[in-house]
N, C-alpha and C. Protein backbone atom coordinates (compact mmCIF):
# COMPACT_ATOMS: atom_id res chain seq x y z
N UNK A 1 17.31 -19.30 -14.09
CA UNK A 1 16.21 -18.61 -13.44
C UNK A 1 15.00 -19.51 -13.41
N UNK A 2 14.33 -19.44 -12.37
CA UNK A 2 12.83 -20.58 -11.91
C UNK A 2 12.20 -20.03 -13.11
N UNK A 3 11.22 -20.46 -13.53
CA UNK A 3 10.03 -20.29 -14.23
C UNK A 3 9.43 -19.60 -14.00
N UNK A 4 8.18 -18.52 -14.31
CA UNK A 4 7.49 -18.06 -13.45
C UNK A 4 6.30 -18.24 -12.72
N UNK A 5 5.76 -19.44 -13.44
CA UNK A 5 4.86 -19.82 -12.25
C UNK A 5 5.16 -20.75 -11.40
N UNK A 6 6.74 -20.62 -11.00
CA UNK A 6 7.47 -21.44 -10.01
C UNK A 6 8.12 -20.32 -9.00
N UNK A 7 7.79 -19.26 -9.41
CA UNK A 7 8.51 -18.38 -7.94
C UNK A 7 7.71 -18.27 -7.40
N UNK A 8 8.14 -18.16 -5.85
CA UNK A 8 7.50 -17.73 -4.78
C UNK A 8 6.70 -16.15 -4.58
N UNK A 9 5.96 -16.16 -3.99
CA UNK A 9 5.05 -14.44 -3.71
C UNK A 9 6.14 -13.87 -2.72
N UNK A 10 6.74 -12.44 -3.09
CA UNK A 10 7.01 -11.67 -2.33
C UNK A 10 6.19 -11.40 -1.02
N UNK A 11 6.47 -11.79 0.34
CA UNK A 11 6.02 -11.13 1.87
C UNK A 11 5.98 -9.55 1.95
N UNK A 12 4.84 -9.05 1.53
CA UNK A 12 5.03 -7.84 2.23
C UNK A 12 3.47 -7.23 2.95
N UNK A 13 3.57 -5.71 3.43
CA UNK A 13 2.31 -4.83 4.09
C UNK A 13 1.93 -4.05 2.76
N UNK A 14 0.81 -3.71 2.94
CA UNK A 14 -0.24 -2.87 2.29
C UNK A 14 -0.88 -2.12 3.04
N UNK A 15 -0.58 -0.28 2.58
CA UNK A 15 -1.38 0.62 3.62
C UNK A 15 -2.53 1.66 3.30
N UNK A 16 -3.65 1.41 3.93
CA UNK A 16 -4.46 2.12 3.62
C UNK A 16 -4.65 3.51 5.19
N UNK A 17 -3.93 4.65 4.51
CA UNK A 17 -3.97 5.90 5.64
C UNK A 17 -5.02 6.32 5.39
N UNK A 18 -5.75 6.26 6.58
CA UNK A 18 -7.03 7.00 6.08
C UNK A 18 -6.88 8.53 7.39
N UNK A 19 -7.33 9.70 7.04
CA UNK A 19 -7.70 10.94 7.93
C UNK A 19 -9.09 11.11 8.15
N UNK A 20 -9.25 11.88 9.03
CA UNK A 20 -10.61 11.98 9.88
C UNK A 20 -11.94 12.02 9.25
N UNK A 21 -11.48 12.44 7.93
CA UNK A 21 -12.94 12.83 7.05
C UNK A 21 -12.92 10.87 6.15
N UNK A 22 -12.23 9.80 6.71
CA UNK A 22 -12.35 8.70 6.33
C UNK A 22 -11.92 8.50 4.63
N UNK A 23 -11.25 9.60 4.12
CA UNK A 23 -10.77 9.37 2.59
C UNK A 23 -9.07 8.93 3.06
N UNK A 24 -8.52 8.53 2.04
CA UNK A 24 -7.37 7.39 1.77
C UNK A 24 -5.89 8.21 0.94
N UNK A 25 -5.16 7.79 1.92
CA UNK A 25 -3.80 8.48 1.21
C UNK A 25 -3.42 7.60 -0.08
N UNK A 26 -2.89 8.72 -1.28
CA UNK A 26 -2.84 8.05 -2.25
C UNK A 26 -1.49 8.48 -2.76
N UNK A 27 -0.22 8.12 -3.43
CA UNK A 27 0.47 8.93 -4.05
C UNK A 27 1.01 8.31 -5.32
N UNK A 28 0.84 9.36 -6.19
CA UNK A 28 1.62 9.13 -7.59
C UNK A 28 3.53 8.34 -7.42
N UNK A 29 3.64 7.64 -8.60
CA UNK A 29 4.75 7.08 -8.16
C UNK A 29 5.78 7.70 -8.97
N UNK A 30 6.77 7.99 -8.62
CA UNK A 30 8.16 8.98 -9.54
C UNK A 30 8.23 8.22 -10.96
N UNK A 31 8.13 9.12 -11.92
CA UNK A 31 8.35 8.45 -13.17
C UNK A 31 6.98 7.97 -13.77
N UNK A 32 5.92 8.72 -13.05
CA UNK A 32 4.51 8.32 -14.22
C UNK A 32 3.57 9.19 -13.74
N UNK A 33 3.41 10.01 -14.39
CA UNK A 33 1.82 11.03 -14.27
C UNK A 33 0.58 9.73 -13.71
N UNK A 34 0.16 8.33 -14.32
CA UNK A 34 -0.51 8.32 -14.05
C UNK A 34 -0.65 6.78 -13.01
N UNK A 35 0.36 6.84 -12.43
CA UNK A 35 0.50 5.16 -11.56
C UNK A 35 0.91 6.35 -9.86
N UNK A 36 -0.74 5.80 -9.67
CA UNK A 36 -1.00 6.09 -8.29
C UNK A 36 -1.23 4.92 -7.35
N UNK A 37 -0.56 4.91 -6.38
CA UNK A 37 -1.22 3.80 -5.29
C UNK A 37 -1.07 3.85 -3.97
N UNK A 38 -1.30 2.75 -3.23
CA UNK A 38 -0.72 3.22 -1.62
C UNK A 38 0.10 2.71 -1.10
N UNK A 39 0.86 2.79 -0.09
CA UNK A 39 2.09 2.46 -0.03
C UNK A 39 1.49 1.44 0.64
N UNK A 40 3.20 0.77 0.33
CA UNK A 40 3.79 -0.78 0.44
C UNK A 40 4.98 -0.96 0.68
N UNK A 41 5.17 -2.44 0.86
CA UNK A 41 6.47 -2.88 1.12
C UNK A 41 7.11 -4.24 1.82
N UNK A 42 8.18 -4.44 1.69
CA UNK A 42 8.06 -5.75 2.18
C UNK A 42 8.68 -5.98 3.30
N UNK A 43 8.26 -7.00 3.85
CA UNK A 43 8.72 -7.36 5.48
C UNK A 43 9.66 -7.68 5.32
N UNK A 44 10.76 -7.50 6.66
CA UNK A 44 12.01 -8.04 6.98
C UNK A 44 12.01 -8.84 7.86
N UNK A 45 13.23 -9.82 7.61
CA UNK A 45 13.48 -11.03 8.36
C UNK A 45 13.50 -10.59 9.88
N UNK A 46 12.76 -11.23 10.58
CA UNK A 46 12.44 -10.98 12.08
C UNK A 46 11.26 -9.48 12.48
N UNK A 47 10.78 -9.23 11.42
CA UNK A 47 10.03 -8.45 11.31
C UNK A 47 8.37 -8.60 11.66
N UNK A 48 7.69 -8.60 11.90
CA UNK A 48 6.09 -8.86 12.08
C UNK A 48 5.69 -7.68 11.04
N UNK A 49 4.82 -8.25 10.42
CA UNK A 49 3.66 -7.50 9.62
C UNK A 49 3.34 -6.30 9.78
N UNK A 50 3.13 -5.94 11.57
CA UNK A 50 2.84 -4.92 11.94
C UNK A 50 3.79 -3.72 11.77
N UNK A 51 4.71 -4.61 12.30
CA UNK A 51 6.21 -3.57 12.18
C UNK A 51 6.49 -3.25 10.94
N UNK A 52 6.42 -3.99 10.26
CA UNK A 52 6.44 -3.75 8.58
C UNK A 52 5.85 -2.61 7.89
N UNK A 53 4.38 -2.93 8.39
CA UNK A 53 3.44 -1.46 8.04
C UNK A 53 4.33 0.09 9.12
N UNK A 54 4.49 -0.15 10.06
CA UNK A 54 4.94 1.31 10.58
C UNK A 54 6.32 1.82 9.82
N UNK A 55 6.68 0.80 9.48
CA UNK A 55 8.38 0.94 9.03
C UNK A 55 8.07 1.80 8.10
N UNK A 56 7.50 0.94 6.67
CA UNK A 56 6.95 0.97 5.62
C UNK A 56 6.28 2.53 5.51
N UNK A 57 5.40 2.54 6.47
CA UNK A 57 4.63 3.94 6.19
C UNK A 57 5.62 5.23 6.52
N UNK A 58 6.23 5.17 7.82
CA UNK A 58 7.88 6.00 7.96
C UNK A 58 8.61 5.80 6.76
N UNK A 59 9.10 5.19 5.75
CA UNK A 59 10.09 5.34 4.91
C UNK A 59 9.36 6.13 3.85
N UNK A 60 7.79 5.89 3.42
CA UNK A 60 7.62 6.30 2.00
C UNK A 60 6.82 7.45 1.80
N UNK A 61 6.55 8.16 3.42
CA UNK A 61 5.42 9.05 4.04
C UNK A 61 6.20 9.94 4.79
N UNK A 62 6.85 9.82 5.49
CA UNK A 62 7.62 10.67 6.28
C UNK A 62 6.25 10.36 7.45
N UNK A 63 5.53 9.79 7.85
CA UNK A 63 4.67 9.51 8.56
C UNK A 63 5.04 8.96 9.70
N UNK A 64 5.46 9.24 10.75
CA UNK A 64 5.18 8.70 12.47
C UNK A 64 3.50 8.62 13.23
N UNK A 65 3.11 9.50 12.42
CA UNK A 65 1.97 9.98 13.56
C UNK A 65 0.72 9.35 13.08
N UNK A 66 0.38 8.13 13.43
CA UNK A 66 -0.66 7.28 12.92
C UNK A 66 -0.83 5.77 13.61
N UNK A 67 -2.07 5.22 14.08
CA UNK A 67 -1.79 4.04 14.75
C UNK A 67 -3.05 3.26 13.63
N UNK A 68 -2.41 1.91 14.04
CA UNK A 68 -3.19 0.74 13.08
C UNK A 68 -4.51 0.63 13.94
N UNK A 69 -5.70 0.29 12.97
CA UNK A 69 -6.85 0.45 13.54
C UNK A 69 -6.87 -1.19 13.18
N UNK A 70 -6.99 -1.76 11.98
CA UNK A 70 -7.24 -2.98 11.58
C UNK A 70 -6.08 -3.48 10.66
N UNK A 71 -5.80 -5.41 10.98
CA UNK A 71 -5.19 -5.50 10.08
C UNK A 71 -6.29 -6.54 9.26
N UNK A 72 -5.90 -6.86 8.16
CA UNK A 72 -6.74 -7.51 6.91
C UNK A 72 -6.77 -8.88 7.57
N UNK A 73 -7.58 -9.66 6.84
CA UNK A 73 -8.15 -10.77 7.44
C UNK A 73 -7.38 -12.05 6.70
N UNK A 74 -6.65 -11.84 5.70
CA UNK A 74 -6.44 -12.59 4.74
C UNK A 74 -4.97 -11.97 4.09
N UNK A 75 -4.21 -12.81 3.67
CA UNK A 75 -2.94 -12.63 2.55
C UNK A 75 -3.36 -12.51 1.09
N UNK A 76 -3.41 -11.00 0.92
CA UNK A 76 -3.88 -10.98 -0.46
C UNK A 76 -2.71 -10.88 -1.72
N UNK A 77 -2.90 -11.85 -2.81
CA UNK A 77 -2.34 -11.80 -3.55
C UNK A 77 -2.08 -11.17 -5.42
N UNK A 78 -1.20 -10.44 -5.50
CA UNK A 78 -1.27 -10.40 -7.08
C UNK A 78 -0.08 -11.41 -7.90
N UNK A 79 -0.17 -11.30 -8.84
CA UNK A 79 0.51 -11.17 -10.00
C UNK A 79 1.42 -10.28 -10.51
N UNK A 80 2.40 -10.38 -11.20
CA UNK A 80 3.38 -9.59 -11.90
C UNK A 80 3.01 -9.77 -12.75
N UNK A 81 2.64 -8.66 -14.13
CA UNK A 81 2.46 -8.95 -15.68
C UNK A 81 4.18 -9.38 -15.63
N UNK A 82 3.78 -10.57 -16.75
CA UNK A 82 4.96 -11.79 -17.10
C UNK A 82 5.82 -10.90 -18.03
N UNK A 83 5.50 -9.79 -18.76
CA UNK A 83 6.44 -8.54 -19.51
C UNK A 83 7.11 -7.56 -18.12
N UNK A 84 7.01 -7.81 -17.14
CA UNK A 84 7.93 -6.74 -16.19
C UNK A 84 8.92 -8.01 -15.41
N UNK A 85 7.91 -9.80 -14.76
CA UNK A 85 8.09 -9.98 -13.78
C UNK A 85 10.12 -10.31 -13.83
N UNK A 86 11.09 -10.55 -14.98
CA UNK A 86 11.92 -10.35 -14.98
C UNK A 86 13.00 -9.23 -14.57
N UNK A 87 11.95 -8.18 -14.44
CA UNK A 87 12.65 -6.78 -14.15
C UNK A 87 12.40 -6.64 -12.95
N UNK A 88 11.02 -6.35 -12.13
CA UNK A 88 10.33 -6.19 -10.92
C UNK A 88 10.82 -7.20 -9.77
N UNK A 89 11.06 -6.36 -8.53
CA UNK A 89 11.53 -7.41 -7.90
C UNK A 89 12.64 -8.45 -7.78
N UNK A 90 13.24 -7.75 -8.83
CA UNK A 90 14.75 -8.10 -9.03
C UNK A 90 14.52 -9.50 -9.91
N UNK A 91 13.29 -9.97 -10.37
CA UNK A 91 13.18 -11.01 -11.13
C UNK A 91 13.10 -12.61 -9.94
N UNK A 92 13.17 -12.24 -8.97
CA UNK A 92 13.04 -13.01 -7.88
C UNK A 92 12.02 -13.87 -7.36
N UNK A 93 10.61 -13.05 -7.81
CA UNK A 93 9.24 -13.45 -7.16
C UNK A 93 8.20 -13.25 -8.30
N UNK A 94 7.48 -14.08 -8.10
CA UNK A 94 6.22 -13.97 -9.40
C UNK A 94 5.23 -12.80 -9.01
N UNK A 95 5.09 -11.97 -7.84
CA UNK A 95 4.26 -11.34 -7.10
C UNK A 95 4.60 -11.18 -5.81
N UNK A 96 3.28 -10.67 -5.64
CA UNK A 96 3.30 -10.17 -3.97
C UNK A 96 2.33 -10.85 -3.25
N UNK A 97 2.46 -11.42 -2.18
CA UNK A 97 1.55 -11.66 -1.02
C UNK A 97 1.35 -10.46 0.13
N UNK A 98 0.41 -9.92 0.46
CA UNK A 98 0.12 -8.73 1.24
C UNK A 98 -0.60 -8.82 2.25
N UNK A 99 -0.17 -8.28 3.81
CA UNK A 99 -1.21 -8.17 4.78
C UNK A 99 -1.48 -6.64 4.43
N UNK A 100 -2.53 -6.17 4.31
CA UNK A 100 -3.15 -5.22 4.79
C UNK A 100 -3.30 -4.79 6.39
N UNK A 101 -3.27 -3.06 5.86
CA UNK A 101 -3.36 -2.21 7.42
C UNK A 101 -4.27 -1.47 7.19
N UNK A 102 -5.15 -0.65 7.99
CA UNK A 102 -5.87 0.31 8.10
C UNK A 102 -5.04 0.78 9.04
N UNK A 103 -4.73 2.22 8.73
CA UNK A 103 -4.10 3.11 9.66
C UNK A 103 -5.29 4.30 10.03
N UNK A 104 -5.04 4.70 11.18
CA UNK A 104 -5.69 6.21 11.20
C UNK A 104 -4.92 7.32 11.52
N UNK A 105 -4.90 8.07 10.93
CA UNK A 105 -3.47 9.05 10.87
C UNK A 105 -4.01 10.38 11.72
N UNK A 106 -3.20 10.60 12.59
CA UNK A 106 -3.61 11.46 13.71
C UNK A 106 -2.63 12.18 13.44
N UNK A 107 -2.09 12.64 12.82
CA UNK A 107 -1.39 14.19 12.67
C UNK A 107 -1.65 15.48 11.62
N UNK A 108 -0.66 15.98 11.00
CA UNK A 108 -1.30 17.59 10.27
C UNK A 108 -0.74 16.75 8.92
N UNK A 109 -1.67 17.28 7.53
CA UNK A 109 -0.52 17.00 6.47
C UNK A 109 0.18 17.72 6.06
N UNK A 110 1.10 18.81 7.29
CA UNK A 110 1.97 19.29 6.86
C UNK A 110 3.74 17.59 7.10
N UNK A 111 2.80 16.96 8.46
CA UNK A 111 3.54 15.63 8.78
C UNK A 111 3.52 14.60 7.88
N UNK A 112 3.27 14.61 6.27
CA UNK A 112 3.82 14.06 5.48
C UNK A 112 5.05 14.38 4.76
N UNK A 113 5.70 13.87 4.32
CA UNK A 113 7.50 14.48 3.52
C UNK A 113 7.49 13.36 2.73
N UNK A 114 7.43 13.60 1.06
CA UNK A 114 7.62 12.58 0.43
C UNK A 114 9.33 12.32 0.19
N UNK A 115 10.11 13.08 0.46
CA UNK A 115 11.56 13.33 0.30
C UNK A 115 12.50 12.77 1.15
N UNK A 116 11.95 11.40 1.37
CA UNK A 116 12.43 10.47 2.01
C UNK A 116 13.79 9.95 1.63
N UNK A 117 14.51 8.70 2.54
CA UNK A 117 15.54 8.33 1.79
C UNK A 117 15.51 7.30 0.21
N UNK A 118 14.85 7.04 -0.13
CA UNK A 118 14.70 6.10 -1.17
C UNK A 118 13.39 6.56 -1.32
N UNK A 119 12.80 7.80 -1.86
CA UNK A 119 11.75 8.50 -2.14
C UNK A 119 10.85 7.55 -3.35
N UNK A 120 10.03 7.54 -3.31
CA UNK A 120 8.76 6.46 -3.71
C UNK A 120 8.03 7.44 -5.02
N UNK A 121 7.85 8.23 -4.06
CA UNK A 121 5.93 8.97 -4.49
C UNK A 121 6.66 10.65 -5.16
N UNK A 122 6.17 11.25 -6.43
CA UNK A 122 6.22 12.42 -6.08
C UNK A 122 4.99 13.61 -5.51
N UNK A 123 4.00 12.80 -5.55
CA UNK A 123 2.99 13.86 -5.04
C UNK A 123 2.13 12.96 -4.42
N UNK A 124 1.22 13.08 -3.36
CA UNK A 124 -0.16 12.66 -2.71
C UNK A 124 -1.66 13.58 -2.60
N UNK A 125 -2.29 12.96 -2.13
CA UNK A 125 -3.58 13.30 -2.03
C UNK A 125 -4.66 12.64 -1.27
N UNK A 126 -5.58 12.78 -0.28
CA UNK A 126 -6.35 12.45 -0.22
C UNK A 126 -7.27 12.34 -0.89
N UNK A 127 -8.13 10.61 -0.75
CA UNK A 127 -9.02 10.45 -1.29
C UNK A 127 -10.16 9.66 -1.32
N UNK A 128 -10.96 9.56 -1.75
CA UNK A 128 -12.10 8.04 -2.00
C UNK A 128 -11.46 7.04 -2.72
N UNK A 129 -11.86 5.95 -1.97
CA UNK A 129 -11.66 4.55 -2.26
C UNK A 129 -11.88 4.35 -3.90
N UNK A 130 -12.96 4.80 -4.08
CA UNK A 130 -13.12 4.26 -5.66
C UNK A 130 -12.41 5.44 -6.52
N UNK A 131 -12.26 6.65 -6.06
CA UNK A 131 -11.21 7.81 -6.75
C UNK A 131 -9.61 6.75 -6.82
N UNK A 132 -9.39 6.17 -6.07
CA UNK A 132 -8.30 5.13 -5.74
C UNK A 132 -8.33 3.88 -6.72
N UNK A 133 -9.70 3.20 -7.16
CA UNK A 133 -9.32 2.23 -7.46
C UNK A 133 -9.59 2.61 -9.03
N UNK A 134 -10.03 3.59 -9.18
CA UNK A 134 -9.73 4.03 -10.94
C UNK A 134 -8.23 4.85 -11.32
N UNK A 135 -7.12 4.89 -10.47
CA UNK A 135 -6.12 5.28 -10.41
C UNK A 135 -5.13 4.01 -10.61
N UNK A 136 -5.50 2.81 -10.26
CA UNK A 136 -4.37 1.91 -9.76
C UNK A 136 -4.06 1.40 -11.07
N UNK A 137 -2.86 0.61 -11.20
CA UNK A 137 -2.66 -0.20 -12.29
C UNK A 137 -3.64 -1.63 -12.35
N UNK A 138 -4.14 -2.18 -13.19
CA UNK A 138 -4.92 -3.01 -13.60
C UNK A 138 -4.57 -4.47 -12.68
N UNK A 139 -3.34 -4.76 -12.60
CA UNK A 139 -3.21 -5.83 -12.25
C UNK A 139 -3.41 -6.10 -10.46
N UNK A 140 -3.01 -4.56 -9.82
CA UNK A 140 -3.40 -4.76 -8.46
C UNK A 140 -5.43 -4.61 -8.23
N UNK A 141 -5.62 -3.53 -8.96
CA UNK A 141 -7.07 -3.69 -8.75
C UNK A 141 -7.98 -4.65 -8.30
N UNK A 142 -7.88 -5.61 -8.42
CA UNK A 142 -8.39 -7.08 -7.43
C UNK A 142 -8.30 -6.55 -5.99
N UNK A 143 -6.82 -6.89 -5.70
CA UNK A 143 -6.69 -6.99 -4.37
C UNK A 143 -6.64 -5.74 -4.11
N UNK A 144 -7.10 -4.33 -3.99
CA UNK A 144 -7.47 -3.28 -3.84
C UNK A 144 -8.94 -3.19 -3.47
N UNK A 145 -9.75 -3.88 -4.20
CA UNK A 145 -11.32 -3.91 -4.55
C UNK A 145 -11.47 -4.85 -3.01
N UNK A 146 -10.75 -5.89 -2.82
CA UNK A 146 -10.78 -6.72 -1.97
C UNK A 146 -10.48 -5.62 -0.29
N UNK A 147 -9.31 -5.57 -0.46
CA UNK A 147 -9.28 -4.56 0.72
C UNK A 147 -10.02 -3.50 0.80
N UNK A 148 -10.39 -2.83 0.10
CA UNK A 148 -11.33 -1.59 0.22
C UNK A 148 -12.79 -2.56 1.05
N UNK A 149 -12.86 -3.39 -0.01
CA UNK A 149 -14.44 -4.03 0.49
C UNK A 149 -14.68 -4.29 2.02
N UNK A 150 -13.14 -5.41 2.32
CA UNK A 150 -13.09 -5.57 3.90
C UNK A 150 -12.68 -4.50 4.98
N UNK A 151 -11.99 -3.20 4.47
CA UNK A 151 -12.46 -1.92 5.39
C UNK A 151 -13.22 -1.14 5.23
N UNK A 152 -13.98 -1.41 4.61
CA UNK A 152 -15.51 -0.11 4.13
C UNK A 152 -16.14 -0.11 5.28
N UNK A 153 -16.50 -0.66 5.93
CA UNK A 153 -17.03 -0.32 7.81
C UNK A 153 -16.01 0.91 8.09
N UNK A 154 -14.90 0.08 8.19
CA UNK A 154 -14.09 0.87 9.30
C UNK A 154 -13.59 2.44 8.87
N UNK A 155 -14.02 2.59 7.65
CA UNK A 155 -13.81 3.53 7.18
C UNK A 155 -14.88 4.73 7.11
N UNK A 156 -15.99 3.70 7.19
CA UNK A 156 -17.47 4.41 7.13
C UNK A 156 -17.46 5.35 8.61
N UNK A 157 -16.86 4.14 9.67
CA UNK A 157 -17.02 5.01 11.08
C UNK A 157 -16.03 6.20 11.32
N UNK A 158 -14.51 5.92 10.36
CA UNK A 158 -14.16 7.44 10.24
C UNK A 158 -14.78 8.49 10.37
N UNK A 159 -15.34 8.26 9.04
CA UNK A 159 -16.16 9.62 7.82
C UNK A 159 -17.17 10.23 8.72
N UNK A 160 -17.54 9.34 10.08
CA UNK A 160 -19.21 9.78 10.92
C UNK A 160 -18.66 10.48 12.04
N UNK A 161 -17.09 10.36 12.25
CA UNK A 161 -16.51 10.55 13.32
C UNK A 161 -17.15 12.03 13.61
């Protein structure tokens, strides 16, 4: 097995759903009262970023009904704490590299279904960004703080909608 600061960053999307009142879909993850975040996932070969995020948000949302407003400006990166990165990710990648999405979700939330095929989340919620970033696990918080920062406009013009 590579080392770990010899594997490569996992390729994937990062989604921030936001609804009309400009707060942020959030969901708890199966198997922890308190590891909330937003969905993700990683791109597939012949895949674009973009496609990634719609895929991505359909598999872990039951979500169709939403179009990308912005994508992130930058490949943001974390870390794997070095106590999981053998387990996580199949032990494959030291982390994640992430494009970010801003979505704006134009349907009811009765059009969420967390009871997907490879179900993620057991519960969601709308919310504030910083209700969000005191939820996340420690090690993504960076690149959370980072994306929140670079859609706080676009989110602001939601909320005025």
């Amino acid at each position: 097995m590579a080392s770990y600061r010899n594997l490569p960053y996992r390729p994937c999307v990062g989604l921030a759903l936001a609804n009309a009142h400009g707060l942020v879909w959030m969901g708890r993850r199966i198997g922890s009262e308190d590891s909330w975040q937003m969905p993700q996932g990683g791109i597939d070969p012949g895949e674009t970023p973009a496609e990634a995020a719609m895929r991505e948000l359909y598999e872990e949302t039951g979500v169709s009904t939403a179009e990308i407003l912005v994508e992130s400006q930058y490949w943001y990166r974390y870390d794997l704490p070095q106590a999981v990165s053998g387990r996580a990710l199949r032990g494959r990648y030291r982390g994640q590299k992430q494009r970010w999405f801003l979505l704006r979700f134009t349907g009811a939330d009765r059009d969420i279904d967390l009871k997907t095929h490879h179900q993620e989340f057991s519960a969601w919620r709308w919310a504030r960004p910083d209700e969000i970033l005191d939820r996340i696990v420690d090690f993504k918080r960076p690149v959370y703080e980072q994306v929140f920062a670079e859609f706080a406009p676009h989110l602001a013009e939601l909320a005025q909608r």
